[in-house]
Protein backbone atom coordinates (compact mmCIF):
# COMPACT_ATOMS: atom_id res chain seq x y z
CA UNK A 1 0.00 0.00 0.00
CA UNK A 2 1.67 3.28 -0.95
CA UNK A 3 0.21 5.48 1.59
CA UNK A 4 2.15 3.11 4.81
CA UNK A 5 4.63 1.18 2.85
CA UNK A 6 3.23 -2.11 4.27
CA UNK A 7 1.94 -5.23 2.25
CA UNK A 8 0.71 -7.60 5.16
CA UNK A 9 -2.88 -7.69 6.10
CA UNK A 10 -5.74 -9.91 6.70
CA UNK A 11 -7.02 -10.71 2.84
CA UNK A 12 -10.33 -12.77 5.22
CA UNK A 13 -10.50 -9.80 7.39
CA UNK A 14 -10.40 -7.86 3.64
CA UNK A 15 -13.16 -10.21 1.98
CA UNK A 16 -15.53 -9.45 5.29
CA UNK A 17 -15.46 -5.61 5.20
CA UNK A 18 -15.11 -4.71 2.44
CA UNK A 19 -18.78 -5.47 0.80
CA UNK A 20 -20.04 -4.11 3.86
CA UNK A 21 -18.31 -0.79 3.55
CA UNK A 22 -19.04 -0.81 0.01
CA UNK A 23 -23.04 -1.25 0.53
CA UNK A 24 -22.72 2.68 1.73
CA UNK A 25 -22.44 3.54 -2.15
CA UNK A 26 -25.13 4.60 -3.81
CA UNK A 27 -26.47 3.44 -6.99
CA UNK A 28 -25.69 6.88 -8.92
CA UNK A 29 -22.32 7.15 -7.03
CA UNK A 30 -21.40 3.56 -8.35
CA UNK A 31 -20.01 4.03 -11.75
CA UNK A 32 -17.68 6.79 -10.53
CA UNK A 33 -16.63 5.61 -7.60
CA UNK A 34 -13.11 4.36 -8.17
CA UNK A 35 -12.55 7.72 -9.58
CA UNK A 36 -14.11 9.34 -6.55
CA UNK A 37 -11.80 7.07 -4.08
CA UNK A 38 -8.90 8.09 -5.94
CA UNK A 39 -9.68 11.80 -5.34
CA UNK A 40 -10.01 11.39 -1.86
CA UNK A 41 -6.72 9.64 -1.23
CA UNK A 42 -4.80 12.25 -3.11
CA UNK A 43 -6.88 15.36 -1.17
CA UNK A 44 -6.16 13.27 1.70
CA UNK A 45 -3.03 11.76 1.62
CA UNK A 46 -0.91 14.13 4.54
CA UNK A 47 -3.78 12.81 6.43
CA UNK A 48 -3.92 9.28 5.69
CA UNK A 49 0.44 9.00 5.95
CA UNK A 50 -0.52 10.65 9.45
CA UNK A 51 -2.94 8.16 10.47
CA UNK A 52 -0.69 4.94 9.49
CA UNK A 53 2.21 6.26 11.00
CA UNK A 54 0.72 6.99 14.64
CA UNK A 55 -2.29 3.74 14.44
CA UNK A 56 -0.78 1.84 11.64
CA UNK A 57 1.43 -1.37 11.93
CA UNK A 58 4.76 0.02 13.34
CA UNK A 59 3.06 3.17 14.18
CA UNK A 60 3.79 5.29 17.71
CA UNK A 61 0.19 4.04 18.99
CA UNK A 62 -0.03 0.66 16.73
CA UNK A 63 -2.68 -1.72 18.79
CA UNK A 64 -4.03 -4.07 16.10
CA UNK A 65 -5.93 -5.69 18.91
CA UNK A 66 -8.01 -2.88 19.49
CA UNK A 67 -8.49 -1.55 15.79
CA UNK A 68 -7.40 -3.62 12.89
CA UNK A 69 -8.62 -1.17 10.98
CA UNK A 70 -5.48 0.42 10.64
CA UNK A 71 -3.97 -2.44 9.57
CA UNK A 72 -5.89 -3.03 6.54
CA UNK A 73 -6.08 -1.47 2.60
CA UNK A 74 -9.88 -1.10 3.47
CA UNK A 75 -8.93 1.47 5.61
CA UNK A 76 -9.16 4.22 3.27
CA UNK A 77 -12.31 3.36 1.85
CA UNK A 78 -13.68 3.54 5.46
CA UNK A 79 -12.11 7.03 6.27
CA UNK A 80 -13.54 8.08 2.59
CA UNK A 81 -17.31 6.72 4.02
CA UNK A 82 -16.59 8.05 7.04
CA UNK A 83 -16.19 11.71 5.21
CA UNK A 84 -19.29 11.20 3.39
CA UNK A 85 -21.92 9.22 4.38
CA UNK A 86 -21.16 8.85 8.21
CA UNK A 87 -24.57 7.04 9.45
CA UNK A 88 -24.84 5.19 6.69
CA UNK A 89 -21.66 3.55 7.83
CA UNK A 90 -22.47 3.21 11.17
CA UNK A 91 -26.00 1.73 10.44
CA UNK A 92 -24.52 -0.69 7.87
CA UNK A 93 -21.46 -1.61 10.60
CA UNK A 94 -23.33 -2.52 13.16
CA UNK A 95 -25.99 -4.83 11.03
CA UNK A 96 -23.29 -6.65 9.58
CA UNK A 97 -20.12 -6.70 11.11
CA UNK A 98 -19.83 -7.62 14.87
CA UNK A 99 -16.66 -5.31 16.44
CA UNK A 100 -18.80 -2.21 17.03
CA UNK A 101 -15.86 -0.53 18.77
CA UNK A 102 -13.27 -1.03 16.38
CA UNK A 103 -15.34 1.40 13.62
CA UNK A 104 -15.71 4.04 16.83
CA UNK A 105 -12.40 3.91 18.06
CA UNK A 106 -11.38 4.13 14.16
CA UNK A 107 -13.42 6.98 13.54
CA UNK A 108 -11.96 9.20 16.58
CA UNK A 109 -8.58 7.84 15.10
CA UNK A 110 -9.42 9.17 11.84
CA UNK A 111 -11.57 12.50 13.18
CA UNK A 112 -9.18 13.33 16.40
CA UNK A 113 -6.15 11.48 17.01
CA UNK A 114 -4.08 13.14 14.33
């Protein structure tokens, strides 16, 4: 991954989240979205490099225990929903994925801790 320099991650842990995060789309949004998540990373990247290198693995406050999130190329799509359609993400989290905590504590990572 270019923004942290680090290839290892969970590809399961990938296959699970990602179609979840990915249900927070919108039909009209679908056909450009690639483009759209491209955009972000580059308006965003000071703050994405920030987030890896304090929550990220090696990072000065790494705890993959407590938010793998950091630790996986998802992770930017998440900050990117997080940006835009907040509730939606939290509404779709919490039906289908069971670590509540690890999209709050990621979201004050991504909204605070920088």
């Amino acid at each position: 991954m270019s923004l942290t320099g680090h290839t290892g991650y969970d590809r399961d842990l990938s296959e699970e989240i990602l179609p979840v995060v990915l249900k927070c789309v919108g039909a009209e949004q679908q056909d450009g979205y690639v483009r759209q998540l491209e955009a972000f990373a580059e308006a965003n990247r000071e703050r994405l490099v920030q987030l890896y290198a304090r929550y990220g693995p090696g990072g000065t406050s790494a705890d993959e225990s407590r938010c793998y999130l950091t630790h996986q190329p998802e992770s930017v799509v998440v900050c990117e929903r997080l940006d835009t359609v907040p509730m939606w993400l939290d509404g779709v989290w919490h039906e289908e994925i069971d670590a509540e905590l690890t999209l709050e504590r990621f979201t004050k990572y991504w909204r605070f801790g920088l």
